[in-house]
Protein backbone atom coordinates (compact mmCIF):
# COMPACT_ATOMS: atom_id res chain seq x y z
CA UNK A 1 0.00 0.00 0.00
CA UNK A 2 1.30 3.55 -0.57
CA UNK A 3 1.38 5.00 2.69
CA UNK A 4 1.11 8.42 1.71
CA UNK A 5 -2.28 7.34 0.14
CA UNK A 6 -3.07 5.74 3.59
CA UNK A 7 -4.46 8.39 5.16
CA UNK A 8 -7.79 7.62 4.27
CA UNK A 9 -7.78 3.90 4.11
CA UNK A 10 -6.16 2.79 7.60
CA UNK A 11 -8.61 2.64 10.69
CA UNK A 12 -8.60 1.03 14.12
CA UNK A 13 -5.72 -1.00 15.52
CA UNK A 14 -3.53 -0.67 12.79
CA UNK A 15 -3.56 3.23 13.12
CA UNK A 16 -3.46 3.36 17.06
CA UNK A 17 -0.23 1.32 16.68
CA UNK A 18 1.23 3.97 13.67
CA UNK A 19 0.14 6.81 16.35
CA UNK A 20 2.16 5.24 18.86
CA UNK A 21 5.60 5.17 17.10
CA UNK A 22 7.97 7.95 17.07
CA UNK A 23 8.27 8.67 13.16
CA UNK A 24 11.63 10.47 12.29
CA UNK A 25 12.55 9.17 9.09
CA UNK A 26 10.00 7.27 7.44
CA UNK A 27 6.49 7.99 6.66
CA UNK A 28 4.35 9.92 8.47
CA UNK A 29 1.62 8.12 10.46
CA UNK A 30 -0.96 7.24 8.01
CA UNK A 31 -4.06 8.50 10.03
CA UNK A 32 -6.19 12.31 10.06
CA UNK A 33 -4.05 13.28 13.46
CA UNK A 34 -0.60 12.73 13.26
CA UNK A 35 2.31 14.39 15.31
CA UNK A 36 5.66 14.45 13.47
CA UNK A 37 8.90 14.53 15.12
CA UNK A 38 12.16 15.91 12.94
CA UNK A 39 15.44 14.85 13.99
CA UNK A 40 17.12 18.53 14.75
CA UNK A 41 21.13 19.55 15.55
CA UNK A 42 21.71 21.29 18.43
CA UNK A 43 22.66 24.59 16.89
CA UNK A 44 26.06 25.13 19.12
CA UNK A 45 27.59 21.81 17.57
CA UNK A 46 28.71 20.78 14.28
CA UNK A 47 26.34 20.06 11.46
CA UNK A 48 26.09 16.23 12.09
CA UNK A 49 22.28 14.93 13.88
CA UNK A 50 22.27 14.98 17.36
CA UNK A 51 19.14 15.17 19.91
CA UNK A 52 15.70 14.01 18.63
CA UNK A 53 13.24 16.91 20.09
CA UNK A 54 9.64 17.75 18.43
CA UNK A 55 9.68 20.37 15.65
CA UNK A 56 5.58 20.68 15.37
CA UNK A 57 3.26 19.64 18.27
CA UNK A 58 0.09 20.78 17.26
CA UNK A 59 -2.19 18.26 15.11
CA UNK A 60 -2.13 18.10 12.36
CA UNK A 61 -5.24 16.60 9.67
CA UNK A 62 -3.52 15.38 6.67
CA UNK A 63 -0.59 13.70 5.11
CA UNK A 64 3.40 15.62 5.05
CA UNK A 65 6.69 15.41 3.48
CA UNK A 66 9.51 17.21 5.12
CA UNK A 67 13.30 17.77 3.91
CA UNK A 68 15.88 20.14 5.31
CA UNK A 69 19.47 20.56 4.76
CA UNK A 70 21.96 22.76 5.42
CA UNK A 71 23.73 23.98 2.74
CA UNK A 72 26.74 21.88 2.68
CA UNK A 73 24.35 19.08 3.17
CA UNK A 74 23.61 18.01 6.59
CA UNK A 75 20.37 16.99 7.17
CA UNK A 76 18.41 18.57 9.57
CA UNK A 77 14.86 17.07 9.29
CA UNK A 78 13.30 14.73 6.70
CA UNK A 79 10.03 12.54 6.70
CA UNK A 80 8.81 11.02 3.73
CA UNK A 81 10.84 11.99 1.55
CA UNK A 82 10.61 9.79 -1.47
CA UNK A 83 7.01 10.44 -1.56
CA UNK A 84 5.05 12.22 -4.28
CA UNK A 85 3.12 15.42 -3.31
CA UNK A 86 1.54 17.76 -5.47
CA UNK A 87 3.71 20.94 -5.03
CA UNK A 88 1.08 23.16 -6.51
CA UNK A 89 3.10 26.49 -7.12
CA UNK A 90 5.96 25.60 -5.49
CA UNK A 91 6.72 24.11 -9.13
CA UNK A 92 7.03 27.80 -10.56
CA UNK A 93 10.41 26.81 -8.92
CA UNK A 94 11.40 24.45 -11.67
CA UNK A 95 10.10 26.46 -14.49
CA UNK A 96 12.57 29.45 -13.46
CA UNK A 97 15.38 27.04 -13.43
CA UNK A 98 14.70 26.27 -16.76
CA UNK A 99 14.07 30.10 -17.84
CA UNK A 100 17.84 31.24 -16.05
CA UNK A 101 19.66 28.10 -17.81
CA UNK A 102 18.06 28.52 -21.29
CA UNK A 103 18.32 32.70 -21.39
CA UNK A 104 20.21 33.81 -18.12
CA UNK A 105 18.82 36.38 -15.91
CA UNK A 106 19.67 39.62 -18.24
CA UNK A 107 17.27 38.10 -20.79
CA UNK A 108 14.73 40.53 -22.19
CA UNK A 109 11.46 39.73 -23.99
CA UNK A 110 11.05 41.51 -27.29
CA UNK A 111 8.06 42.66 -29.09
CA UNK A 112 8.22 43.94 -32.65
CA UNK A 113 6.48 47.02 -34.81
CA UNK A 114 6.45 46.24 -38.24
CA UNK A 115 5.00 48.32 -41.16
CA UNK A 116 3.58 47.98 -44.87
CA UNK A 117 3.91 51.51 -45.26
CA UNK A 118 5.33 54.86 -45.10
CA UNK A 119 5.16 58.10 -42.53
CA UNK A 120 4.33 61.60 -43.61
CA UNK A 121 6.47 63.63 -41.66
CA UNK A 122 3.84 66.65 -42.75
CA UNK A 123 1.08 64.98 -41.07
CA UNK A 124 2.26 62.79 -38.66
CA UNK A 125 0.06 59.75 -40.66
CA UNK A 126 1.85 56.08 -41.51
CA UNK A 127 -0.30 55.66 -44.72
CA UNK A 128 -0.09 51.65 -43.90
CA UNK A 129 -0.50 48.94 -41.55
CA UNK A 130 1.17 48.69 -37.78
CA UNK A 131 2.13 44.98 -37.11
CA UNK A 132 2.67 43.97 -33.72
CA UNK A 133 4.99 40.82 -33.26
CA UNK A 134 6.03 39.10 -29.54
CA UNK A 135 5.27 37.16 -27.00
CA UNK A 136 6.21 38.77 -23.92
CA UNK A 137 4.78 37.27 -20.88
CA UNK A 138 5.04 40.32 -19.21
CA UNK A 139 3.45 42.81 -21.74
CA UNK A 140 1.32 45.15 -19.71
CA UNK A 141 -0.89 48.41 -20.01
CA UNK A 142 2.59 50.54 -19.11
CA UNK A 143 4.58 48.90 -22.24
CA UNK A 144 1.43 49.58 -24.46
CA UNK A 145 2.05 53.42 -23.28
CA UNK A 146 5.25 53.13 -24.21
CA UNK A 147 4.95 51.74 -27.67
CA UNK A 148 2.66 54.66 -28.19
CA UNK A 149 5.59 57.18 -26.87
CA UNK A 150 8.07 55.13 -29.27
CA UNK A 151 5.79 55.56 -32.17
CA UNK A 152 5.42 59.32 -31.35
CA UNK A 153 9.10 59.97 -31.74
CA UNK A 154 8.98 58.29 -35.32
CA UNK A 155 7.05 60.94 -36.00
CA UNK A 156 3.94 58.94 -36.18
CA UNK A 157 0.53 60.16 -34.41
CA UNK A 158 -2.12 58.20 -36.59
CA UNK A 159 -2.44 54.79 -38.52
CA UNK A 160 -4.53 55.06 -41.51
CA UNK A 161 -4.56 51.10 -41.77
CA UNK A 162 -5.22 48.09 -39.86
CA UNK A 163 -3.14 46.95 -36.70
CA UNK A 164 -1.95 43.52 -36.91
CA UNK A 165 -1.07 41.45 -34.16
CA UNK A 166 0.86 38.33 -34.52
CA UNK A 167 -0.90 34.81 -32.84
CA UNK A 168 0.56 34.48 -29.59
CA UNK A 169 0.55 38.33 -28.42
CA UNK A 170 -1.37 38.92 -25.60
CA UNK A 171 -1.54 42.08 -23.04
CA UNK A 172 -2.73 42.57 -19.28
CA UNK A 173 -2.95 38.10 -19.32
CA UNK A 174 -5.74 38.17 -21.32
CA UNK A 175 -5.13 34.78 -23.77
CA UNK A 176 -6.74 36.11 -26.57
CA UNK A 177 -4.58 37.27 -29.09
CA UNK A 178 -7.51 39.10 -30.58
CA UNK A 179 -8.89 40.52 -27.58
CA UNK A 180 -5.08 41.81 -26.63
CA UNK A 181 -5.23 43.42 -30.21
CA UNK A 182 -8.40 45.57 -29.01
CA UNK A 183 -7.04 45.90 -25.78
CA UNK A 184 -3.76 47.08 -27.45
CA UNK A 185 -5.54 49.61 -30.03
CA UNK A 186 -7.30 51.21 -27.16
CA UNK A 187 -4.58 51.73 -25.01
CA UNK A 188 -3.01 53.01 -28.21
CA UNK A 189 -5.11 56.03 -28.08
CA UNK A 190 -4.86 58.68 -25.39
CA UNK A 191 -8.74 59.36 -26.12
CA UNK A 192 -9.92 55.42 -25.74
CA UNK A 193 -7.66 54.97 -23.00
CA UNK A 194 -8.83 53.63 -19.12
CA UNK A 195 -8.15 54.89 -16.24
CA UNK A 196 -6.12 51.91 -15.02
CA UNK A 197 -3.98 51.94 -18.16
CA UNK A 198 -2.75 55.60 -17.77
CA UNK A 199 -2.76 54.87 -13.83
CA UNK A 200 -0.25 51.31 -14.73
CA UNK A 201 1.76 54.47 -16.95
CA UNK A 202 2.31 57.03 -14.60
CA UNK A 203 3.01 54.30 -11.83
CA UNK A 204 5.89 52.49 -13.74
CA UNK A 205 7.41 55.98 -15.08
CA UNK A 206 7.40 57.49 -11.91
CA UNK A 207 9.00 54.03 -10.12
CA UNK A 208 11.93 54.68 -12.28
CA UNK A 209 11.95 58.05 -11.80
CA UNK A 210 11.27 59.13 -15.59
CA UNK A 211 9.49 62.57 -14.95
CA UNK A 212 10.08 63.53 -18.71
CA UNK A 213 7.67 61.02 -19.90
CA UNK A 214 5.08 62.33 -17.97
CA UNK A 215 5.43 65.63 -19.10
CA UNK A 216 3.83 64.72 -22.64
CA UNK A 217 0.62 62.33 -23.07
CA UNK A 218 1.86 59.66 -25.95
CA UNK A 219 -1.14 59.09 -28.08
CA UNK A 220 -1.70 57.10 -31.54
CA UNK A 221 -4.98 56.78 -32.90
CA UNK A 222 -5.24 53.41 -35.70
CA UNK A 223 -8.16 53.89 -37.92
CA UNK A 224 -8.14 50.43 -39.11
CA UNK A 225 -9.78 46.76 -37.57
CA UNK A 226 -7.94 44.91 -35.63
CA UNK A 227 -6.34 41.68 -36.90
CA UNK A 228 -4.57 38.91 -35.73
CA UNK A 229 -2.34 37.65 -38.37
CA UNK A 230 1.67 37.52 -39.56
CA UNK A 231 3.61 40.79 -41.10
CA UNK A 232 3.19 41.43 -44.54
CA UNK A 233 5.67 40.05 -46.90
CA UNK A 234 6.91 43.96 -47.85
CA UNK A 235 6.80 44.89 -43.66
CA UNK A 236 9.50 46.71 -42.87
CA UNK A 237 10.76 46.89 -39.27
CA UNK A 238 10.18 50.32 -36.73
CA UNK A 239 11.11 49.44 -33.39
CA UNK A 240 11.83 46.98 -31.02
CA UNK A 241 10.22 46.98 -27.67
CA UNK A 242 12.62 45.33 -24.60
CA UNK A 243 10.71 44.07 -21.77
CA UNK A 244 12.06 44.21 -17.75
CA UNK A 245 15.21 41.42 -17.60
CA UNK A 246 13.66 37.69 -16.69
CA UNK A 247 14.84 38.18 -13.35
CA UNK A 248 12.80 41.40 -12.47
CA UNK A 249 10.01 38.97 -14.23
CA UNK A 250 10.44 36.60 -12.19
CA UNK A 251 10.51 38.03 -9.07
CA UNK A 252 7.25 39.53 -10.01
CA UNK A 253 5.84 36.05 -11.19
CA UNK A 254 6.98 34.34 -8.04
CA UNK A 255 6.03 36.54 -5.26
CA UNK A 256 2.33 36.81 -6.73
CA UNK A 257 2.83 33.12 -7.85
CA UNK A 258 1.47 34.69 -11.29
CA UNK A 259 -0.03 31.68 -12.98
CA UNK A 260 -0.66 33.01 -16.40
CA UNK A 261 3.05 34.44 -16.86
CA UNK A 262 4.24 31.35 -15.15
CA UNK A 263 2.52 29.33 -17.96
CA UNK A 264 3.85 31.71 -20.96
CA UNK A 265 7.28 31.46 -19.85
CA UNK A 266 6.85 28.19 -19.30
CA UNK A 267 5.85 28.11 -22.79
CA UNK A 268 9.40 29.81 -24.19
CA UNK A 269 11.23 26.67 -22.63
CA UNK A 270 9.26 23.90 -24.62
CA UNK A 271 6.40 23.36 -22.00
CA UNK A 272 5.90 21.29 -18.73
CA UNK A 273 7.91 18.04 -20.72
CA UNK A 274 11.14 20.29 -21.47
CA UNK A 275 10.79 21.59 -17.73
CA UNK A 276 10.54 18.58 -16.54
CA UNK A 277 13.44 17.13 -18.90
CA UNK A 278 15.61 19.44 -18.03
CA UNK A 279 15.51 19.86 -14.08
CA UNK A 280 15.88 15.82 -14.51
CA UNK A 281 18.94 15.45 -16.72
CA UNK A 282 20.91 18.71 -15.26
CA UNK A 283 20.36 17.78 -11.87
CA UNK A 284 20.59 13.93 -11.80
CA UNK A 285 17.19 13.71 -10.28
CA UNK A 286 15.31 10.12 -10.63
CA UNK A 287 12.47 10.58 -13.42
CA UNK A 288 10.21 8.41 -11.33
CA UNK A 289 10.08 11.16 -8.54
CA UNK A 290 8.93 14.22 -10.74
CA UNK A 291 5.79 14.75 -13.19
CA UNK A 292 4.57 18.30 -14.39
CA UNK A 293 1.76 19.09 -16.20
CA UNK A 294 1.48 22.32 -15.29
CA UNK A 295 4.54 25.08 -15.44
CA UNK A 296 2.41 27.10 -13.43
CA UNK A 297 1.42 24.40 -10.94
CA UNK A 298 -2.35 24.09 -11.79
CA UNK A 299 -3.70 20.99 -11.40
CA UNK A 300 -1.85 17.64 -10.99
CA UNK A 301 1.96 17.67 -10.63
CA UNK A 302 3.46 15.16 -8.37
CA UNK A 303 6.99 16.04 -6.89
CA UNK A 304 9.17 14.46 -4.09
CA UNK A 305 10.51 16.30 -1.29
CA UNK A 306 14.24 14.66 -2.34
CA UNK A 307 13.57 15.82 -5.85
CA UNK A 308 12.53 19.59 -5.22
CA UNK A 309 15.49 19.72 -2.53
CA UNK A 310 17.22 19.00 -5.70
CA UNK A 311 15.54 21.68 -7.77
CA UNK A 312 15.83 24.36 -5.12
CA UNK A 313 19.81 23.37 -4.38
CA UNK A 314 19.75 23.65 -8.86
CA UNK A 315 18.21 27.57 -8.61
CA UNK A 316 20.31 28.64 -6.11
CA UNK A 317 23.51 27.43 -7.92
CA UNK A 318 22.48 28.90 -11.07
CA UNK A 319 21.66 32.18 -9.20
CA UNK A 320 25.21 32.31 -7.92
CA UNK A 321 26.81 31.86 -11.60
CA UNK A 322 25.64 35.60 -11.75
CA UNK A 323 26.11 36.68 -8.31
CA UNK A 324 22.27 36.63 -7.70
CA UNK A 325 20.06 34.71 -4.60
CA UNK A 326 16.90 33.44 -4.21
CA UNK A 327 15.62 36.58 -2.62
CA UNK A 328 16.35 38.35 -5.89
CA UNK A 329 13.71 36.02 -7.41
CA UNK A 330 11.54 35.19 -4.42
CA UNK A 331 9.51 36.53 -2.32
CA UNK A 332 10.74 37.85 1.25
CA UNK A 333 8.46 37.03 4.28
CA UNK A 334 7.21 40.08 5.53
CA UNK A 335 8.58 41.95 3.38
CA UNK A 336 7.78 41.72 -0.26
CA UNK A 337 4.08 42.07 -1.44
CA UNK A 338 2.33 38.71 -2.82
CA UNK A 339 1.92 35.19 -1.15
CA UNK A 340 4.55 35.71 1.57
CA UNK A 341 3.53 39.35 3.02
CA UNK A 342 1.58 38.13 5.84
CA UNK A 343 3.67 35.10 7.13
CA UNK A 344 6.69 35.37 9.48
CA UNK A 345 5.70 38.83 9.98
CA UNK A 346 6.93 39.23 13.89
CA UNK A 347 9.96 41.64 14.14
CA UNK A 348 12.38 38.80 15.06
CA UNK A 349 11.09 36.64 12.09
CA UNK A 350 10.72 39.03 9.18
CA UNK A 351 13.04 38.86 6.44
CA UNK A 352 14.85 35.50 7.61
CA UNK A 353 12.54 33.60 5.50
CA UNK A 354 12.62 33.46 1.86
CA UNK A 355 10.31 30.86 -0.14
CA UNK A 356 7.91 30.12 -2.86
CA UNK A 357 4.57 29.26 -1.16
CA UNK A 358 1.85 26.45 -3.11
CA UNK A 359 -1.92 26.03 -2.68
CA UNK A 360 -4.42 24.25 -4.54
CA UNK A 361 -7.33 23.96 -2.09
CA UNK A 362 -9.23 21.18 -3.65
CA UNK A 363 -7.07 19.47 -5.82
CA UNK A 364 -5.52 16.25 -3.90
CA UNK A 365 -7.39 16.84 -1.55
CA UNK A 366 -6.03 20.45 -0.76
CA UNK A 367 -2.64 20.59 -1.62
CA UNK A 368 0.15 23.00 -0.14
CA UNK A 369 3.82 23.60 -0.10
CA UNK A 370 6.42 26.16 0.99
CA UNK A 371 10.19 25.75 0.02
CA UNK A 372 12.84 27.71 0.39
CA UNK A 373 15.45 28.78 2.64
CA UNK A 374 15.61 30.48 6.17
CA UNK A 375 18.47 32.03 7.81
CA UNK A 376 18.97 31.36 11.76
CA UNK A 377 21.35 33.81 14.55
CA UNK A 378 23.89 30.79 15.08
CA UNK A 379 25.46 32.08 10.77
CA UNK A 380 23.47 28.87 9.04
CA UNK A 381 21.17 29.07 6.68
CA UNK A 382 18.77 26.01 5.76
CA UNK A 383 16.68 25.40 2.70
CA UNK A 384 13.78 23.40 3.33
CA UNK A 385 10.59 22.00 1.46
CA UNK A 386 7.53 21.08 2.90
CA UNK A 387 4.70 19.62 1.50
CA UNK A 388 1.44 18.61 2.55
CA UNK A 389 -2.05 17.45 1.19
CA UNK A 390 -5.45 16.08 2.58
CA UNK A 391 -6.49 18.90 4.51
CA UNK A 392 -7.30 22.73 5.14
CA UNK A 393 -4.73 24.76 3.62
CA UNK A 394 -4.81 27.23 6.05
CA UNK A 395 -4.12 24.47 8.53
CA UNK A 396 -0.96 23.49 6.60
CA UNK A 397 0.43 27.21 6.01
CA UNK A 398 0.41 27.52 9.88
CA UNK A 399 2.12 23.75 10.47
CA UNK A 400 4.57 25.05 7.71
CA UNK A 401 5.06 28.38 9.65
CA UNK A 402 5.31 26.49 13.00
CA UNK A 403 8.06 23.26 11.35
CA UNK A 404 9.90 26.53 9.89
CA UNK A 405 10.12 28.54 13.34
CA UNK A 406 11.12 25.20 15.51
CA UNK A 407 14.00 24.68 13.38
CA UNK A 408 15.41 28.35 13.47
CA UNK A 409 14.95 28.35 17.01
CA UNK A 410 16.90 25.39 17.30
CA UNK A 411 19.75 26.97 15.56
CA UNK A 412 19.34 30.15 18.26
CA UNK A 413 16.49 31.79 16.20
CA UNK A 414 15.76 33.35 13.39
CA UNK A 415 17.86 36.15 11.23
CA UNK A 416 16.86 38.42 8.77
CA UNK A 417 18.77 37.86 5.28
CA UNK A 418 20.57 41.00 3.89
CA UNK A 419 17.74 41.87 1.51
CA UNK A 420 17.29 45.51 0.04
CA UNK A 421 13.81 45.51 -0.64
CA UNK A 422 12.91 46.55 -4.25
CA UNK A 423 9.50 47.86 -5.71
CA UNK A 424 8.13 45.93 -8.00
CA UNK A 425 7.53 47.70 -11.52
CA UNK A 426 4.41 45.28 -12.92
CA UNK A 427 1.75 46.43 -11.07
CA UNK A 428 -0.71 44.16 -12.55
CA UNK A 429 0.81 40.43 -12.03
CA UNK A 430 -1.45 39.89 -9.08
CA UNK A 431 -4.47 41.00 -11.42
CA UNK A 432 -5.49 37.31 -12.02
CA UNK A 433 -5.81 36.36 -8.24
CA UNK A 434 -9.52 36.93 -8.22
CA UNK A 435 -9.98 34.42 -11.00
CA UNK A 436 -7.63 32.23 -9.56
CA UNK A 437 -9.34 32.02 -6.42
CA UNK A 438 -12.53 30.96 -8.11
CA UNK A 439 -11.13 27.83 -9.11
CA UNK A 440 -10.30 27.17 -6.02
CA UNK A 441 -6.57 27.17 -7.46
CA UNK A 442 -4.77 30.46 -5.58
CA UNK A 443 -2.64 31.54 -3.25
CA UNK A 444 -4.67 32.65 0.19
CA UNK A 445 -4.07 34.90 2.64
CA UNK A 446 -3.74 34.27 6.14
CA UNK A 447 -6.84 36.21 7.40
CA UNK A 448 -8.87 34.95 4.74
């Protein structure tokens, strides 16, 4: 029998005897109220195991995987950890593996403007077409703005054609290429433009302190229909839009845990098979212990605790290659805004926690993870991942916040990393939380 699965199959004798043994490296007792115990070092001696003391002893309904290491190795707790869980968002971990190895951080997304015609310099018209071309997961309200600023210093203030946008565009996560296009033409056009768009504008200009742009209103009004469709053969090439680099993106993707720009990068990389492929054959991690469907972490993926200790040692090293940490990806507890501002929030415990939270709350039974590191007064810092499923999910984000506090105290307490906290230029990526959250597949917060 799987004895993860267990936890609703085993019933009277059989699970008063599991309740009564002390479980410190195998699997959790398969019944609805277990008590783990972790195996924790005594923080003033070396990094080998010592004393046995509890690191959670409230109950807990549900089923758990636990790993934690210290960075040179040394295990600090572990309990079922060959296991399978689904890691829910936690899994956005291995898609920005995959991102950083394939482009690097420095990576920009680029989005094209293309035209079948020419500009009258006389009256400001391009007597043609404006062709759109990218697929920047990123592409928001502010970068529409901008195009239309970009366009205004080629001189050109109306399109007497169509606009064109290639398949795959989109704008403010909307999947429809075609509704993008409208959203796109709109924005466009200082007169058709919402509130929230010029409000995304003047936000983003004035976060990097670019008071000339808001000292002129870019506006470019396209007469044409909007189509969805490849460049004219005779195009010829006006400008090249840049996105933020991939690791401003995905800091913003990971501390909102933004599904839809999780997916689309995702998407650059091959899709959930090259993900997976990948994280398996660069980090020598047994294929039978990692499937993704989902480079978001929607639905079913089914990770081990071994294997995303694996994955989160992999990010980290590829993070150092360019002098960057997890905290320059992820969020900080306490700190940052998203999925980890309301956890570790007590003035001893903020900022010594940095991880990338998961929740599905039906799928698996409710499904949630947190993994990441945490940095303790005695100098170490541990990375951890903890998983859990069958059960409330706001019952498992407090066991996770409780495992994660018992083993910094053992090491004398928790430490805030050196983190300069930085503001976050895309102002939308937690605009599809409310859609999210009516599938029941989101990221909640505590009080709710």
């Amino acid at each position: 029998m799987n004895m993860k699965r267990a936890v609703t199959e085993t019933t009277g004798a059989v699970a008063s005897m599991l309740m009564a043994t002390a479980i410190v490296f195998g699997q959790q007792a398969p019944t609805s109220v277990v008590r783990p115990t972790l195996n924790l070092p005594e923080p003033t001696v070396s990094d080998a195991k010592t004393t046995i003391r509890p690191a959670y002893l409230t109950q807990l309904h549900g089923v758990q995987g636990v790993l934690a290491e210290t960075l040179d190795g040394a295990t600090v707790a572990e309990q079922s950890v060959s296991e399978k869980f689904n890691p829910a968002s936690s899994i956005k971990l291995a898609t920005a593996l995959a991102a950083l190895k394939t482009f690097g951080p420095d990576h920009r997304f680029l989005t094209s403007v293309w035209s079948n015609g020419k500009i009258d310099p006389a009256t400001g018209t391009l007597n043609g077409d404006l062709i759109i071309a990218g697929r920047d997961p990123s592409f928001h309200y502010e970068h529409a703005v901008m195009l239309a600023r970009e366009l205004n210093e080629l001189g050109i203030r109306t399109v007497n054609g169509r606009l064109i946008v290639s398949p795959g565009f989109t704008l403010n996560f909307d999947g429809s290429t075609k509704r993008s296009g409208d959203q796109l033409r709109a924005t466009l056009d200082t007169k058709r433009r919402s509130t929230d768009a010029m409000q995304a504008w003047t936000d983003e200009r004035t976060l990097v302190k670019d008071a000339a742009s808001l000292r002129t209103v870019p506006s470019v009004v396209v007469l044409g229909e909007v189509q969805v469709g490849a460049a004219p053969p005779a195009a010829s090439a006006l400008l090249t839009h840049k996105s933020s680099k991939l690791v401003d993106i995905l800091k913003a993707v990971l501390c909102y845990s933004n599904n839809f720009m999780a997916e689309r990068i995702g998407e650059t990389v091959g899709g959930p098979q090259a993900v997976r492929n990948l994280v398996v054959q660069r980090l020598n991690i047994n294929p039978d212990e990692v499937f993704i469907s989902s480079t978001a972490g929607l639905g079913t993926n089914h990770v081990t605790p071994r294997a995303m200790m694996k994955i989160l040692r992999g990010l980290t090293e590829e993070l150092k290659q360019d002098r960057l940490s997890l905290f320059d990806i992820l969020p900080v507890a306490g700190i940052d805004p998203g999925t980890l501002e309301d956890r570790f929030t007590t003035d001893v415990a903020r900022g010594s926690v940095v991880a990338k939270t998961g929740t599905l709350a039906r799928t698996d039974g409710g499904s949630s993870s947190l993994v990441g590191e945490m940095k303790t007064k005695s100098g170490r810092v541990v990375l951890f991942v903890i998983f859990n499923e069958h059960g409330s999910v706001l019952r498992f984000r407090q066991n996770q916040d409780d495992i994660v506090t018992a083993i910094q105290n053992s090491f004398g307490g928790p430490a805030p990393f050196a983190y300069r906290p930085v503001a976050l230029a895309m102002r939308l990526a937690d605009s599809d939380y409310a859609a999210a959250k009516s599938r029941g597949e989101y990221e909640p917060r505590n009080q709710q």
